[in-house]
N, C-alpha and C. Protein backbone atom coordinates (compact mmCIF):
# COMPACT_ATOMS: atom_id res chain seq x y z
N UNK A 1 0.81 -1.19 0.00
CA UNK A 1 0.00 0.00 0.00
C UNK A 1 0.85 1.25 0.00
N UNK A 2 1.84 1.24 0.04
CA UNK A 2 2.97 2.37 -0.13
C UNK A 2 2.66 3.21 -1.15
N UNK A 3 2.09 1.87 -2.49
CA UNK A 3 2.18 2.93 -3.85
C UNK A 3 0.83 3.50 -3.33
N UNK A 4 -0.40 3.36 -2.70
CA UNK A 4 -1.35 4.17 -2.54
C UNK A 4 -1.27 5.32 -1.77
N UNK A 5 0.10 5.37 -1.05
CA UNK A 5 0.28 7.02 -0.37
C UNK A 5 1.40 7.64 -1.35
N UNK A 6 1.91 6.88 -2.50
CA UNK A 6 2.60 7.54 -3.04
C UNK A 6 1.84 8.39 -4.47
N UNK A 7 0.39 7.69 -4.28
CA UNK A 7 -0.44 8.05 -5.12
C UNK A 7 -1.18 9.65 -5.17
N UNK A 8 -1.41 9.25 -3.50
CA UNK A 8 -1.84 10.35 -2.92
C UNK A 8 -0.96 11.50 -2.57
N UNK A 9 0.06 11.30 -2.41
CA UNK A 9 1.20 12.49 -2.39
C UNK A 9 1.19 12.88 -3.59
N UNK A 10 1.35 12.11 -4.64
CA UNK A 10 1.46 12.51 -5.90
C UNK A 10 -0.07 13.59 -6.59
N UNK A 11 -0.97 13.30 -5.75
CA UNK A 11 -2.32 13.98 -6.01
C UNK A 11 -2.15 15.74 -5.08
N UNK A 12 -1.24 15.82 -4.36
CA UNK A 12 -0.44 16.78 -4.06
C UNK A 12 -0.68 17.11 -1.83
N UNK A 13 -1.02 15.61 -1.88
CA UNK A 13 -1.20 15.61 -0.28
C UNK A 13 0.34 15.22 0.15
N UNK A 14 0.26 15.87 1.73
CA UNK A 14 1.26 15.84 2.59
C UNK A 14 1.58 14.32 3.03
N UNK A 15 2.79 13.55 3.47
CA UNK A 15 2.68 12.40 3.72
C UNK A 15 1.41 12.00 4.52
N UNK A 16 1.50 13.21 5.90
CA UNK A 16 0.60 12.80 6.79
C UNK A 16 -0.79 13.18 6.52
N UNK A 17 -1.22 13.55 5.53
CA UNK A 17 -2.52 14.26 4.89
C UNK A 17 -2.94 12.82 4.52
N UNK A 18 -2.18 12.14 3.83
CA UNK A 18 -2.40 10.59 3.18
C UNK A 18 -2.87 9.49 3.93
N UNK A 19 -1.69 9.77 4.90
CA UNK A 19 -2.03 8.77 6.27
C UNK A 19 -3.27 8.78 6.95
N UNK A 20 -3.63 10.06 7.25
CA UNK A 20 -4.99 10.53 7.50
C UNK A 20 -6.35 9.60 6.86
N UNK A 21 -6.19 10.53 5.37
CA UNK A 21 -7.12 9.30 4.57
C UNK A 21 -7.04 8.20 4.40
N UNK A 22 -5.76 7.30 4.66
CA UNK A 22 -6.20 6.16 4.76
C UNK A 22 -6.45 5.56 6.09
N UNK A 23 -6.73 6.47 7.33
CA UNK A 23 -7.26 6.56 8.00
C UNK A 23 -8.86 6.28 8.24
N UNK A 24 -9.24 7.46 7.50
CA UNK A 24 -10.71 7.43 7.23
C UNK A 24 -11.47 6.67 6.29
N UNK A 25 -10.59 5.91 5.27
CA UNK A 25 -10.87 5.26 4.72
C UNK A 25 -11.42 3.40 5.08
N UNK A 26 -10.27 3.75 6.04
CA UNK A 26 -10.39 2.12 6.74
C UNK A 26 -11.29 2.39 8.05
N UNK A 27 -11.50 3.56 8.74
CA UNK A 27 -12.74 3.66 9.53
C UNK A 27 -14.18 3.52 8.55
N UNK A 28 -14.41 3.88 7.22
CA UNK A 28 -15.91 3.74 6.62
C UNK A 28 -15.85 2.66 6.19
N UNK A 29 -14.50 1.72 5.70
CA UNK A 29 -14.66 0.57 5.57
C UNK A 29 -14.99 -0.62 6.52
N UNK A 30 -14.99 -0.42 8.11
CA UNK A 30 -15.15 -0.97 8.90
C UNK A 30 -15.96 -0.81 9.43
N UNK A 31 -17.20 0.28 8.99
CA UNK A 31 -18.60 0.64 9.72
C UNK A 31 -19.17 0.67 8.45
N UNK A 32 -18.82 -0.04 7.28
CA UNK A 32 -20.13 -0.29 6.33
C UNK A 32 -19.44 -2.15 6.08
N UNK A 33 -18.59 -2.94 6.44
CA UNK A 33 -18.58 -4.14 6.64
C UNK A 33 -17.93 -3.98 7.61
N UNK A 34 -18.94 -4.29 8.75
CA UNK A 34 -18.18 -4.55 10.32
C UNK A 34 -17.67 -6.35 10.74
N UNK A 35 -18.49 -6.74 9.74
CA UNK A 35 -17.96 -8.20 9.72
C UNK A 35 -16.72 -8.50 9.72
N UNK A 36 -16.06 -7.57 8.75
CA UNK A 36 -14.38 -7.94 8.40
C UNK A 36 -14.15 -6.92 8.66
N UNK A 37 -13.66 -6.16 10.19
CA UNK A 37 -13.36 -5.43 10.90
C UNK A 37 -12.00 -5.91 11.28
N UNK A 38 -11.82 -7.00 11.29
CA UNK A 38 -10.63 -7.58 11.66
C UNK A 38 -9.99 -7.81 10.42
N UNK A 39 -9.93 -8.04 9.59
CA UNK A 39 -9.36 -8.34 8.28
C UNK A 39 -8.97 -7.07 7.86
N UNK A 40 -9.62 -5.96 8.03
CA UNK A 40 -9.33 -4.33 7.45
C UNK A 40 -8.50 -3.58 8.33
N UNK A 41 -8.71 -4.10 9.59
CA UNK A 41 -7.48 -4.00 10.56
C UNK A 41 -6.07 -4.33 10.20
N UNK A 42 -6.50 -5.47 9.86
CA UNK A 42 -5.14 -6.19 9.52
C UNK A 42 -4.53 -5.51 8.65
N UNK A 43 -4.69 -5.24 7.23
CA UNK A 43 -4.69 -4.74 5.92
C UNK A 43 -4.26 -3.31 5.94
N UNK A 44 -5.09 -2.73 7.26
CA UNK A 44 -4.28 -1.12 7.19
C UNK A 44 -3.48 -1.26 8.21
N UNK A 45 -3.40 -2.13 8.80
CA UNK A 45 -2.37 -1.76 10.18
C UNK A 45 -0.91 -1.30 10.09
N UNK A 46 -0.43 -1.79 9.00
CA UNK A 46 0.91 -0.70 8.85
C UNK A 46 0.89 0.56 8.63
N UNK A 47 -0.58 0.92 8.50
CA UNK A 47 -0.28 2.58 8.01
C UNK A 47 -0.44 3.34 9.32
N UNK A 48 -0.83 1.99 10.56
CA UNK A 48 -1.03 3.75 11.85
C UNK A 48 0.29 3.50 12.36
N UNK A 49 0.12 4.24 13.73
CA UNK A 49 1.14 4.71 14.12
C UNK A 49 2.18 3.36 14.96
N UNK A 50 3.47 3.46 14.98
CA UNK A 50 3.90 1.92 14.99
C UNK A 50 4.59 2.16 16.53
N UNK A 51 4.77 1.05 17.23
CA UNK A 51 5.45 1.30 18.77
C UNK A 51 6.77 2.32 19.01
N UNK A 52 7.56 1.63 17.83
CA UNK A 52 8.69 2.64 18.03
C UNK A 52 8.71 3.81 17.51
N UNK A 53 7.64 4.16 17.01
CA UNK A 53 7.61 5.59 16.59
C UNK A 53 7.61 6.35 17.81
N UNK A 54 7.00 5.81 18.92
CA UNK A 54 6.57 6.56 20.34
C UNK A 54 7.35 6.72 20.90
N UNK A 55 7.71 7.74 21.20
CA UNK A 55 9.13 8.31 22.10
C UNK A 55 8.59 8.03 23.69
N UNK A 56 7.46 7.98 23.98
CA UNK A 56 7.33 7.56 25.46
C UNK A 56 7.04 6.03 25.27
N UNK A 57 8.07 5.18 26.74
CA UNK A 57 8.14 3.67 26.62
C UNK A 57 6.56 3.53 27.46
């Protein structure tokens, strides 16, 4: 999914403008099939925010 934020940068969004939407993207995807809530989890989960990004342990 890289090339889809490289898509979106390229559409002239900020990295984190991208991140965002695919943010919101995978929240409407998970409240219009809540069934595979877990599967869309899965699928975007590299795009949030990751442990070691967090400067507090």
């Amino acid at each position: 999914m890289k090339d889809l934020i490289e898509k979106l940068k390229a559409e002239g969004l900020t990295e984190e403008q991208a991140l965002r939407a695919i943010e919101v993207i995978k929240n409407f995807a998970k409240e219009k099939l809540p069934l595979f809530g877990g599967v869309i989890d899965k699928m975007f989960a590299k795009y949030g925010p990751k442990e070691e990004d967090d400067f507090m342990p």
